[in-house]
C-alpha atoms as a PDB file:
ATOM      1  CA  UNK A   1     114.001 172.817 177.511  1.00  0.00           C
ATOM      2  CA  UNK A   2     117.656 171.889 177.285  1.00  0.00           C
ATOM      3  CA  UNK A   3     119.920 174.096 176.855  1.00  0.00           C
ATOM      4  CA  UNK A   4     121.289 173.710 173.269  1.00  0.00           C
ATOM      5  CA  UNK A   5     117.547 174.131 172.668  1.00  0.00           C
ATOM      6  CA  UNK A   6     117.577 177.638 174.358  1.00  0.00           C
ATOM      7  CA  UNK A   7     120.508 178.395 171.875  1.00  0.00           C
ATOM      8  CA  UNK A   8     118.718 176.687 168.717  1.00  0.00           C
ATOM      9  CA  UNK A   9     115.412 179.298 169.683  1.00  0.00           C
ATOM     10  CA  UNK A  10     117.777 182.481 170.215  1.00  0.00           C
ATOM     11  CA  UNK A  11     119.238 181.949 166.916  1.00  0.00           C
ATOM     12  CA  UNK A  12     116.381 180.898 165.033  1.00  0.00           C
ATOM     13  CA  UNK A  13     114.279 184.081 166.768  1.00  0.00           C
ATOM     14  CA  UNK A  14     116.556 186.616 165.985  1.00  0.00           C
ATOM     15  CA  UNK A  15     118.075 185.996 162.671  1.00  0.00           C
ATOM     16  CA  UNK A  16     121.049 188.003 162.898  1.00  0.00           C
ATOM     17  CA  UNK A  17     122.978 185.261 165.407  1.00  0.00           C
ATOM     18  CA  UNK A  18     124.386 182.056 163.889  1.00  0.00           C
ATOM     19  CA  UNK A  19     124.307 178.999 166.620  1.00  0.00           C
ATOM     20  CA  UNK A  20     128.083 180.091 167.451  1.00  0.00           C
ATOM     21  CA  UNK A  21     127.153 183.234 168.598  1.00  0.00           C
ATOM     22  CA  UNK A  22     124.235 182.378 170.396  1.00  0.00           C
ATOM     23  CA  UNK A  23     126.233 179.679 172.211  1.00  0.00           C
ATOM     24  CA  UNK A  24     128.228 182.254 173.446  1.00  0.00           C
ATOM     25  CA  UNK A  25     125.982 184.368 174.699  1.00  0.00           C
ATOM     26  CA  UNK A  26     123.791 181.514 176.559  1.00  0.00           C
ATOM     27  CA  UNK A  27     127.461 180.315 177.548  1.00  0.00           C
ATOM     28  CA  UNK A  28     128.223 183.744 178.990  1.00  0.00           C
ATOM     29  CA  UNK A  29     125.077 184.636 180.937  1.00  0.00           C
ATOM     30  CA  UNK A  30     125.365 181.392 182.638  1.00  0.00           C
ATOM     31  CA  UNK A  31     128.702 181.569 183.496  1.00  0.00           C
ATOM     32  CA  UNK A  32     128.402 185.575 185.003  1.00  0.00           C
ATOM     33  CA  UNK A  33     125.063 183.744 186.928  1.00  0.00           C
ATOM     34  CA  UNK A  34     127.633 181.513 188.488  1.00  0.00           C
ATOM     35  CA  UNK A  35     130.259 184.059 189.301  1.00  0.00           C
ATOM     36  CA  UNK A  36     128.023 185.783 190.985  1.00  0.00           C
ATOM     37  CA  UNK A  37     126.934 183.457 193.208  1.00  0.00           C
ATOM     38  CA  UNK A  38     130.237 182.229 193.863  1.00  0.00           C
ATOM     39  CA  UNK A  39     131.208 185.244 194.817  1.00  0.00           C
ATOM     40  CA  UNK A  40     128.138 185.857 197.290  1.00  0.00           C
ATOM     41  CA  UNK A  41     126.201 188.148 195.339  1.00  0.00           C
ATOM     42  CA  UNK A  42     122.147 187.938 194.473  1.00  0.00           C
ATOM     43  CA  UNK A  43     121.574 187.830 190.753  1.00  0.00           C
ATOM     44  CA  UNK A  44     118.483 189.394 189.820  1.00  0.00           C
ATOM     45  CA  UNK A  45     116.497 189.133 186.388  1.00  0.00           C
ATOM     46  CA  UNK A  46     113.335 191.712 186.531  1.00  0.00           C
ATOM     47  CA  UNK A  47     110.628 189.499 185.690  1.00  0.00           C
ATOM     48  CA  UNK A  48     111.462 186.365 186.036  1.00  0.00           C
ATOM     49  CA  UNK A  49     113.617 185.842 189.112  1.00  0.00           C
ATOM     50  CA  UNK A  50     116.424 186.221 191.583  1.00  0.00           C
ATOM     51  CA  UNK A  51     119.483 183.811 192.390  1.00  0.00           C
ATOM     52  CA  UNK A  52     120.528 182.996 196.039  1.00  0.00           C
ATOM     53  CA  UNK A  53     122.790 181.178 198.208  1.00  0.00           C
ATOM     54  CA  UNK A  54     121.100 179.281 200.900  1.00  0.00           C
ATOM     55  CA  UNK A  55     123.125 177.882 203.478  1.00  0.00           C
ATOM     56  CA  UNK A  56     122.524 174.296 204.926  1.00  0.00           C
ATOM     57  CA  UNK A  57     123.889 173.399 208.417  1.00  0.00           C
ATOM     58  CA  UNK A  58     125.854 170.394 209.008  1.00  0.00           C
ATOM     59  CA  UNK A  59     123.585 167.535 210.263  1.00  0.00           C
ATOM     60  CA  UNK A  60     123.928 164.104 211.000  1.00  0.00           C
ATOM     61  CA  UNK A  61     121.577 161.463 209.008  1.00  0.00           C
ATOM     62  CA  UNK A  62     121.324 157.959 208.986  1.00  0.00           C
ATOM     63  CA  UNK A  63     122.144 155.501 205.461  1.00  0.00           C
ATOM     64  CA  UNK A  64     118.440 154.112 204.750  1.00  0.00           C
ATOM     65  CA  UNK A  65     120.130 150.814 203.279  1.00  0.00           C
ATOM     66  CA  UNK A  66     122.770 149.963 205.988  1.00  0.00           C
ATOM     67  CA  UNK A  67     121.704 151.929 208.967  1.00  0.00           C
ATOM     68  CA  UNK A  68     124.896 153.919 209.677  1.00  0.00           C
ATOM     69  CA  UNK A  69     125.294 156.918 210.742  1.00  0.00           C
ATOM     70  CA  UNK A  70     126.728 159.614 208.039  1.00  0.00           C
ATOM     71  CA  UNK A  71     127.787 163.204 208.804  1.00  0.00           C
ATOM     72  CA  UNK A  72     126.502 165.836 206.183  1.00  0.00           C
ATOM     73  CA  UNK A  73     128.782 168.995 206.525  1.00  0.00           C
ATOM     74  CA  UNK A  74     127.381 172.577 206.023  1.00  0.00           C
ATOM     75  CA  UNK A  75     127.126 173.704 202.460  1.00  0.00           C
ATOM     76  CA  UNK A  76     125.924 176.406 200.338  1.00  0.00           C
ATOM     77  CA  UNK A  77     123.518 176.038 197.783  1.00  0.00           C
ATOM     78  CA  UNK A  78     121.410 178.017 195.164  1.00  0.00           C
ATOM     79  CA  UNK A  79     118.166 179.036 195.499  1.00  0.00           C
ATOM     80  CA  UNK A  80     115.946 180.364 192.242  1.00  0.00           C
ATOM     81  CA  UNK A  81     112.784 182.369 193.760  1.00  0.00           C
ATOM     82  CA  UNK A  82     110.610 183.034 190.697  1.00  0.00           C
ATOM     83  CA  UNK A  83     108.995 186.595 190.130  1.00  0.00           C
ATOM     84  CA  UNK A  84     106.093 187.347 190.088  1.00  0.00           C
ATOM     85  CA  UNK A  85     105.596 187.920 185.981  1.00  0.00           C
ATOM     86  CA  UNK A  86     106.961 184.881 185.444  1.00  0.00           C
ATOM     87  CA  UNK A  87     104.834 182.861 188.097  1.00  0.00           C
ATOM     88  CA  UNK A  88     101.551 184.684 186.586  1.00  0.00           C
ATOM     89  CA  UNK A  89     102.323 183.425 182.994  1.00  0.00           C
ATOM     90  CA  UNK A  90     103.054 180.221 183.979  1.00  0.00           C
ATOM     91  CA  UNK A  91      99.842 179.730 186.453  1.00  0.00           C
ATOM     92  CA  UNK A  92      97.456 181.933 183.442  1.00  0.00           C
ATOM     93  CA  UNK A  93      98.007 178.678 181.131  1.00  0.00           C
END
C-alpha cells in the first residue's frame, strides 16, 4: 500500500473527510513519527508497533566491484518492531 492509497481508504472509510483532509492527517502523523525520532524518543502505537533508533557503529567494508577499501561512519537508524496484534493478524491469514 502506497501512501496516497492509505489517504484514498481513510477518506473513502469515513465519509466525513474529503482527500484534503485526509492528506493532512496521514501528512501529520508521519511527520510527528519523524519528530519523534529525531528527537530520540520511542513512538509507540498499541497494537501495532513501536518506532526506534538503532545505532550502527562505524565499520570499515570493502567495494565488491573495485576492491577498495570504504569507511562507513556510525549512524542512526529506525527500527519498526511489530506488536504483537498486529503480527497475529498478519500470521492468522
Amino acid at each position: 500500500m502506497t501512501k496516497s492509497e492509505l489517504i484514498e481508504r481513510l477518506s473513502f472509510n469515513s465519509g466525513d473527510l474529503n482527500k484534503k483532509e485526509a492528506e493532512v492527517i496521514v501528512n501529520t502523523i508521519f511527520d510527528s513519527i519523524g519528530d519523534a525520532l529525531i528527537d530520540g524518543d520511542r513512538v509507540e502505537i498499541r497494537g501495532f508497533g513501536s518506532f526506534t533508533l538503532r545505532e550502527r557503529d562505524a565499520r570499515v567494508a570493502r567495494n565488491p566491484k573495485s576492491g577498495e577499501v570504504v569507511n562507513i561512519p556510525a549512524k542512526k537508524t529506525p527500527f519498526f518492531k511489530t506488536g504483537k496484534e498486529l503480527r497475529l493478524r498478519v500470521n492468522s491469514k
